[in-house]
C-alpha atoms as a PDB file:
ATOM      1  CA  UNK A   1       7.386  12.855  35.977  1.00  0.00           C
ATOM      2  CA  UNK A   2       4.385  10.612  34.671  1.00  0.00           C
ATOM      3  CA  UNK A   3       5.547   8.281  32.091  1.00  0.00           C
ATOM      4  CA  UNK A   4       2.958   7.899  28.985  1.00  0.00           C
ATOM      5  CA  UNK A   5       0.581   4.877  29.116  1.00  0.00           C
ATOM      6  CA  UNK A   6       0.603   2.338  26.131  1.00  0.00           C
ATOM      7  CA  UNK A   7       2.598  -0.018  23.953  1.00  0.00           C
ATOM      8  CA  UNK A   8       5.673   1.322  22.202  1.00  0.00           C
ATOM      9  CA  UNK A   9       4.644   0.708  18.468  1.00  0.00           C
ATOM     10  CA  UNK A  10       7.544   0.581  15.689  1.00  0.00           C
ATOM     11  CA  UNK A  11       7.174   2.263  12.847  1.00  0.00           C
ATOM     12  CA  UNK A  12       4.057   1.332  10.417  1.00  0.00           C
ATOM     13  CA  UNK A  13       4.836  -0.601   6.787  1.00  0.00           C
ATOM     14  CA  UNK A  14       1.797  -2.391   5.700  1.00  0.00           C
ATOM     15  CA  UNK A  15       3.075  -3.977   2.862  1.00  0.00           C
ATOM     16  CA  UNK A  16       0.917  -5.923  -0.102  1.00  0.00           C
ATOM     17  CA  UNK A  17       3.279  -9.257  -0.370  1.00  0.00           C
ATOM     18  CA  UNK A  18       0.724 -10.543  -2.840  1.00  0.00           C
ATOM     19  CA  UNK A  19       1.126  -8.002  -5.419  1.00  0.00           C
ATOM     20  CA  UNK A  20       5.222  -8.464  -5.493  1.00  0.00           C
ATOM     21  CA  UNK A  21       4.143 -12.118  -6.320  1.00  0.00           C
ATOM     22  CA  UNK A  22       1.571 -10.907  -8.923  1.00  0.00           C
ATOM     23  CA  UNK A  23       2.758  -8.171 -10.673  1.00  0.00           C
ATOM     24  CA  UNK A  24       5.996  -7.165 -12.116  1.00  0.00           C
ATOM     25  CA  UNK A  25       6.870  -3.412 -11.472  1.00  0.00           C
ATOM     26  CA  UNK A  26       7.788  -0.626 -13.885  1.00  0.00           C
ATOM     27  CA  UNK A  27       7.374   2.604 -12.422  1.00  0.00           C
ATOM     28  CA  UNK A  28       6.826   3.437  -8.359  1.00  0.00           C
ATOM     29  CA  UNK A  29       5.928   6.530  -6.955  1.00  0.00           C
ATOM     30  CA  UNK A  30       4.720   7.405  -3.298  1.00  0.00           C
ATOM     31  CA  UNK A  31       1.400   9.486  -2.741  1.00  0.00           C
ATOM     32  CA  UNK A  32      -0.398  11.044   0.008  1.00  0.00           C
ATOM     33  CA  UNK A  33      -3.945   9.756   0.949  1.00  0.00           C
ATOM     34  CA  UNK A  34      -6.473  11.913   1.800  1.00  0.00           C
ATOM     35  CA  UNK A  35      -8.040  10.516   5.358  1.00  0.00           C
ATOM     36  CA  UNK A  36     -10.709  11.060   8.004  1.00  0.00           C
ATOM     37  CA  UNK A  37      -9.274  11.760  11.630  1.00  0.00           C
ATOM     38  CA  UNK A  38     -10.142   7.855  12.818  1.00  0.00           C
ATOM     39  CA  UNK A  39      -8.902   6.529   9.667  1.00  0.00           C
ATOM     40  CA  UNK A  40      -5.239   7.877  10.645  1.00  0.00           C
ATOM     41  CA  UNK A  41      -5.277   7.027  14.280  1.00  0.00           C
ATOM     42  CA  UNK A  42      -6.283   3.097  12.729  1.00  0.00           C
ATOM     43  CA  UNK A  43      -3.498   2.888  10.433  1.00  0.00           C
ATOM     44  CA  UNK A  44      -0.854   4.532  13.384  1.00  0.00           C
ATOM     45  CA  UNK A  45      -1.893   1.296  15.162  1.00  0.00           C
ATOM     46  CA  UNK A  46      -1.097  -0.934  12.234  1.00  0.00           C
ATOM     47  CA  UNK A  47      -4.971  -1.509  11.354  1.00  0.00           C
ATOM     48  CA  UNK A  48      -4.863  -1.929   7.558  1.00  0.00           C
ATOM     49  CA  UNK A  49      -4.656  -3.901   4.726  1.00  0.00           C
ATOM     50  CA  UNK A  50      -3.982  -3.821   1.177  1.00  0.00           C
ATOM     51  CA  UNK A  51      -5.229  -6.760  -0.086  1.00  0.00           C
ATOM     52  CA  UNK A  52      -6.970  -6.896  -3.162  1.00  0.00           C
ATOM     53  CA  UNK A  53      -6.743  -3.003  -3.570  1.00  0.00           C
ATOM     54  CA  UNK A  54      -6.161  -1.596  -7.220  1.00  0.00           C
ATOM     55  CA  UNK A  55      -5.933   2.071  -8.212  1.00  0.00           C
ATOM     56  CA  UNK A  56      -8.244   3.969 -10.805  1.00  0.00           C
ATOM     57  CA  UNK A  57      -8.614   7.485 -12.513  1.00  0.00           C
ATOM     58  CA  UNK A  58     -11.969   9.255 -12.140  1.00  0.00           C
ATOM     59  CA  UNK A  59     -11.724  12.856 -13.619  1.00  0.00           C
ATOM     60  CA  UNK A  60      -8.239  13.299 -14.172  1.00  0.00           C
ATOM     61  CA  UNK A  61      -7.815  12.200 -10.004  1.00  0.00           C
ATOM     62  CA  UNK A  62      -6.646   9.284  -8.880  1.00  0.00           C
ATOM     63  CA  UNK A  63      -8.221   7.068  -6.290  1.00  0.00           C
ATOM     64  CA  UNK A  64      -7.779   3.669  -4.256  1.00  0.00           C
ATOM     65  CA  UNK A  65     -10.677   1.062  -3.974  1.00  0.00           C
ATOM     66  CA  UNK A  66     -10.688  -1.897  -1.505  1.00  0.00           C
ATOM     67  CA  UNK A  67      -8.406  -0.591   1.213  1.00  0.00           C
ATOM     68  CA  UNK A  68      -9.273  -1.673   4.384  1.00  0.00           C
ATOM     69  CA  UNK A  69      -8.942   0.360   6.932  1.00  0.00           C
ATOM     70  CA  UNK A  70     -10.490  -1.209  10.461  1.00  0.00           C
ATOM     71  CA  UNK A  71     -12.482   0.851  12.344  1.00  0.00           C
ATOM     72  CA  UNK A  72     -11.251   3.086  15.669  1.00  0.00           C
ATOM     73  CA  UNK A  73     -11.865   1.568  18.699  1.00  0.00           C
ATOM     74  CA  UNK A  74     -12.900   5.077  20.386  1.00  0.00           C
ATOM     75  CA  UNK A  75     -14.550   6.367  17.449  1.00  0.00           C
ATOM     76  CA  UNK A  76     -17.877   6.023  18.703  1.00  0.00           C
ATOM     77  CA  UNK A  77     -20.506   7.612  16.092  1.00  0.00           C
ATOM     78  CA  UNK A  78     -17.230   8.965  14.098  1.00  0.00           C
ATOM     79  CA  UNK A  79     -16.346   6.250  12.322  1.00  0.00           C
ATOM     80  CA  UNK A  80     -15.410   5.604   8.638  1.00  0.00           C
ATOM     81  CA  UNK A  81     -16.167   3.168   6.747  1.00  0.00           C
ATOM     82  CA  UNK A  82     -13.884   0.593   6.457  1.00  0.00           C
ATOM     83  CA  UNK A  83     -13.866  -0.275   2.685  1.00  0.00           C
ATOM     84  CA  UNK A  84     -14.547   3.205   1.158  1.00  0.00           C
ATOM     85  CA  UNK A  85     -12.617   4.876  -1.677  1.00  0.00           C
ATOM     86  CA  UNK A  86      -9.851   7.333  -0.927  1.00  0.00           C
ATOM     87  CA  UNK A  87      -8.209   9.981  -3.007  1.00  0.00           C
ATOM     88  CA  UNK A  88      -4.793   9.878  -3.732  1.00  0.00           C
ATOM     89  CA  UNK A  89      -2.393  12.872  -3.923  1.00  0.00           C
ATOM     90  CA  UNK A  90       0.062  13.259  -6.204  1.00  0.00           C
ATOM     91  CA  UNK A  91       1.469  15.923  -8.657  1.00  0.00           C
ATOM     92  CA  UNK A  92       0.138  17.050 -12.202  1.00  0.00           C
ATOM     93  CA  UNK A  93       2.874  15.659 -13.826  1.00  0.00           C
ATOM     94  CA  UNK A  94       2.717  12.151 -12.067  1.00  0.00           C
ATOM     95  CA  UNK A  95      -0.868  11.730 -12.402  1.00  0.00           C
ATOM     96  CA  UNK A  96      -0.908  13.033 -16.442  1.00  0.00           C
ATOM     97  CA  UNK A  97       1.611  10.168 -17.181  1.00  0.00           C
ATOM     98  CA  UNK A  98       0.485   7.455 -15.197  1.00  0.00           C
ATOM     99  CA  UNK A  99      -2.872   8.451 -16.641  1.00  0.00           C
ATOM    100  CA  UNK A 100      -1.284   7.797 -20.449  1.00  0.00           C
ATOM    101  CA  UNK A 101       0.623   4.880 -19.071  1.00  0.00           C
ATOM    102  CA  UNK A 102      -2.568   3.025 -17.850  1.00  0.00           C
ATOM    103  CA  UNK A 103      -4.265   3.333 -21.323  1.00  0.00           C
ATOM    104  CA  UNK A 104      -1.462   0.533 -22.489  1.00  0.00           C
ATOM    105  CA  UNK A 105      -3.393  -2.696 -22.302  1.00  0.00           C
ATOM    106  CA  UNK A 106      -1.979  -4.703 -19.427  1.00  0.00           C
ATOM    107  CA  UNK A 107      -0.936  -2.325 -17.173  1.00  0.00           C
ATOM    108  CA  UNK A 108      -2.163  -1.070 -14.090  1.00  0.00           C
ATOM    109  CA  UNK A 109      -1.923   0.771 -10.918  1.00  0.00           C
ATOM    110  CA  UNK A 110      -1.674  -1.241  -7.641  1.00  0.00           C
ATOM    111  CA  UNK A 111      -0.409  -0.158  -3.885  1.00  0.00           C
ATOM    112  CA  UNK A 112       2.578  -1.758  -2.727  1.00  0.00           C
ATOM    113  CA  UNK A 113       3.038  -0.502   0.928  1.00  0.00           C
ATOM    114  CA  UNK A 114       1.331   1.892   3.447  1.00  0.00           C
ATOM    115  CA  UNK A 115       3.580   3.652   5.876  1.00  0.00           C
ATOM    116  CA  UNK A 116       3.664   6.831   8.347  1.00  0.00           C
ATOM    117  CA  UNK A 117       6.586   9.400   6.952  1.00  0.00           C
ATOM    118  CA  UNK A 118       8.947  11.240   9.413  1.00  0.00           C
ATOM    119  CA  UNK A 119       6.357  13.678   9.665  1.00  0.00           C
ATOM    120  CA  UNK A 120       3.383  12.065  10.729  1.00  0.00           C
ATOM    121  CA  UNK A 121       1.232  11.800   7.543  1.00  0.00           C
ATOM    122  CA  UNK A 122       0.044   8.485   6.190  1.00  0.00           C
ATOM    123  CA  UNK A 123       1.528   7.969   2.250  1.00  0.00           C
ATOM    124  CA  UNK A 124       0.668   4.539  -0.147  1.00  0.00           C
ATOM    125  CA  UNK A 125       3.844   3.772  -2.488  1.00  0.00           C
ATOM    126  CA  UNK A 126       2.109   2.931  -5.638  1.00  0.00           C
ATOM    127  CA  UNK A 127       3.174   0.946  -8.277  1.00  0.00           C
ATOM    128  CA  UNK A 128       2.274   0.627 -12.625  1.00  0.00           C
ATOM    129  CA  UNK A 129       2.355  -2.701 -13.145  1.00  0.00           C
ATOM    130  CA  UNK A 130       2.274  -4.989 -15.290  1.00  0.00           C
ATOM    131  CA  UNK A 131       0.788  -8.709 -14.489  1.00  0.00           C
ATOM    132  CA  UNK A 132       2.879 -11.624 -14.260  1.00  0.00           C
ATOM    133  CA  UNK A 133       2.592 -15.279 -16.181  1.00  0.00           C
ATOM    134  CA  UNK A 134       2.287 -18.563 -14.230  1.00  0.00           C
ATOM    135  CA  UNK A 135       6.501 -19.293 -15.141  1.00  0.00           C
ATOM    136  CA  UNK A 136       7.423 -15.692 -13.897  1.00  0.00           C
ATOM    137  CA  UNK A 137       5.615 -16.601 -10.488  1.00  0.00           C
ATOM    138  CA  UNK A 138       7.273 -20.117 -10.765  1.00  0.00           C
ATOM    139  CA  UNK A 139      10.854 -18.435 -10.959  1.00  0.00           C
ATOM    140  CA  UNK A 140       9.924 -15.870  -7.738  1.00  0.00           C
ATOM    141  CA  UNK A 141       9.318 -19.102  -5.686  1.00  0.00           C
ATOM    142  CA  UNK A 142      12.693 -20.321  -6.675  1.00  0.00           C
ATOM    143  CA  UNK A 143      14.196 -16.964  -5.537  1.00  0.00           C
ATOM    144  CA  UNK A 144      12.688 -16.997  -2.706  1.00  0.00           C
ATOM    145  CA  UNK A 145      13.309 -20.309  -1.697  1.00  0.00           C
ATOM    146  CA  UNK A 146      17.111 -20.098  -2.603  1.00  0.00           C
ATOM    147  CA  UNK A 147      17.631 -17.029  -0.952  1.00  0.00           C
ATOM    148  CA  UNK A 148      15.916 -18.503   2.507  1.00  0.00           C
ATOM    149  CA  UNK A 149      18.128 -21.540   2.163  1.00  0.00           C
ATOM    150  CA  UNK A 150      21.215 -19.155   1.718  1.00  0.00           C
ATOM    151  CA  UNK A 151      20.397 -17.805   4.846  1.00  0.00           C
ATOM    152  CA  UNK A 152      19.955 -20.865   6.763  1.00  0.00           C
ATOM    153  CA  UNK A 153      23.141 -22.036   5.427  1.00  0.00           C
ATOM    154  CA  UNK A 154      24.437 -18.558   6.657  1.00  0.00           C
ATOM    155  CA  UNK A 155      22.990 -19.023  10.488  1.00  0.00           C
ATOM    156  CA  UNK A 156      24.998 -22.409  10.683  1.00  0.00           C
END
């Protein structure tokens, strides 16, 4: 019995740290993304980021600019391109009320992680948001840096 060539990969969570630093969260929900085949086989080997991406409603459908997806290494003449807009799937319901939600001023829609489900398929937990002030941010750095001094006060 032949055992099967390359790396053992964990499972994929792209995660956007910046916009947990940015934005405080009101409302998540996960969606599907609607790929080519050499944008999935990039993101199954952890080839994508979510920096700087934001979410937006063209004809009642919502969609996700600034993803960057890198290209397949095999994918020859069938490549994507690496920054181009993708649909997102979600329900009638969902999309109707974060469609009403996003009219509010100050709120918006931003991606908060990338992963592969139990089944295979590539989803985006999204996120309406609402942006932070400079002392909110000031107070996560606290957290933060109290909870990693907790823990090093744990490991002695």
């Amino acid at each position: 019995m032949a055992k099967k060539k390359g790396l053992k990969r964990g499972p994929i969570n792209i995660k956007n740290k910046r916009a947990t630093f940015e934005y405080e969260f009101i409302d998540e929900y996960t969606a599907g993304i609607v790929l080519t085949g050499t944008e999935i086989k990039s993101i199954r080997e952890g080839k994508a980021s979510l920096v700087d991406t934001y979410c937006y409603f063209v004809n009642n459908e919502l969609w996700v600019k600034n993803m960057h997806i890198a290209q397949y290494a095999q994918g020859s003449y069938n490549n994507h391109v690496e920054r181009r807009e993708r649909k997102l799937l979600l329900n009638r319901r969902e999309l109707r009320t974060l469609q009403e939600d996003t009219k509010a001023p100050g709120l918006t829609i931003v991606p908060t992680r990338l992963f592969i489900n139990e089944n295979g398929l590539a989803k985006l937990d999204i996120a309406l948001a609402r942006g932070k002030k400079s002392y909110d941010k000031r107070q996560s750095m606290k957290d933060k840096e109290d909870k990693r001094d907790m823990a090093r006060a744990f490991m002695k």
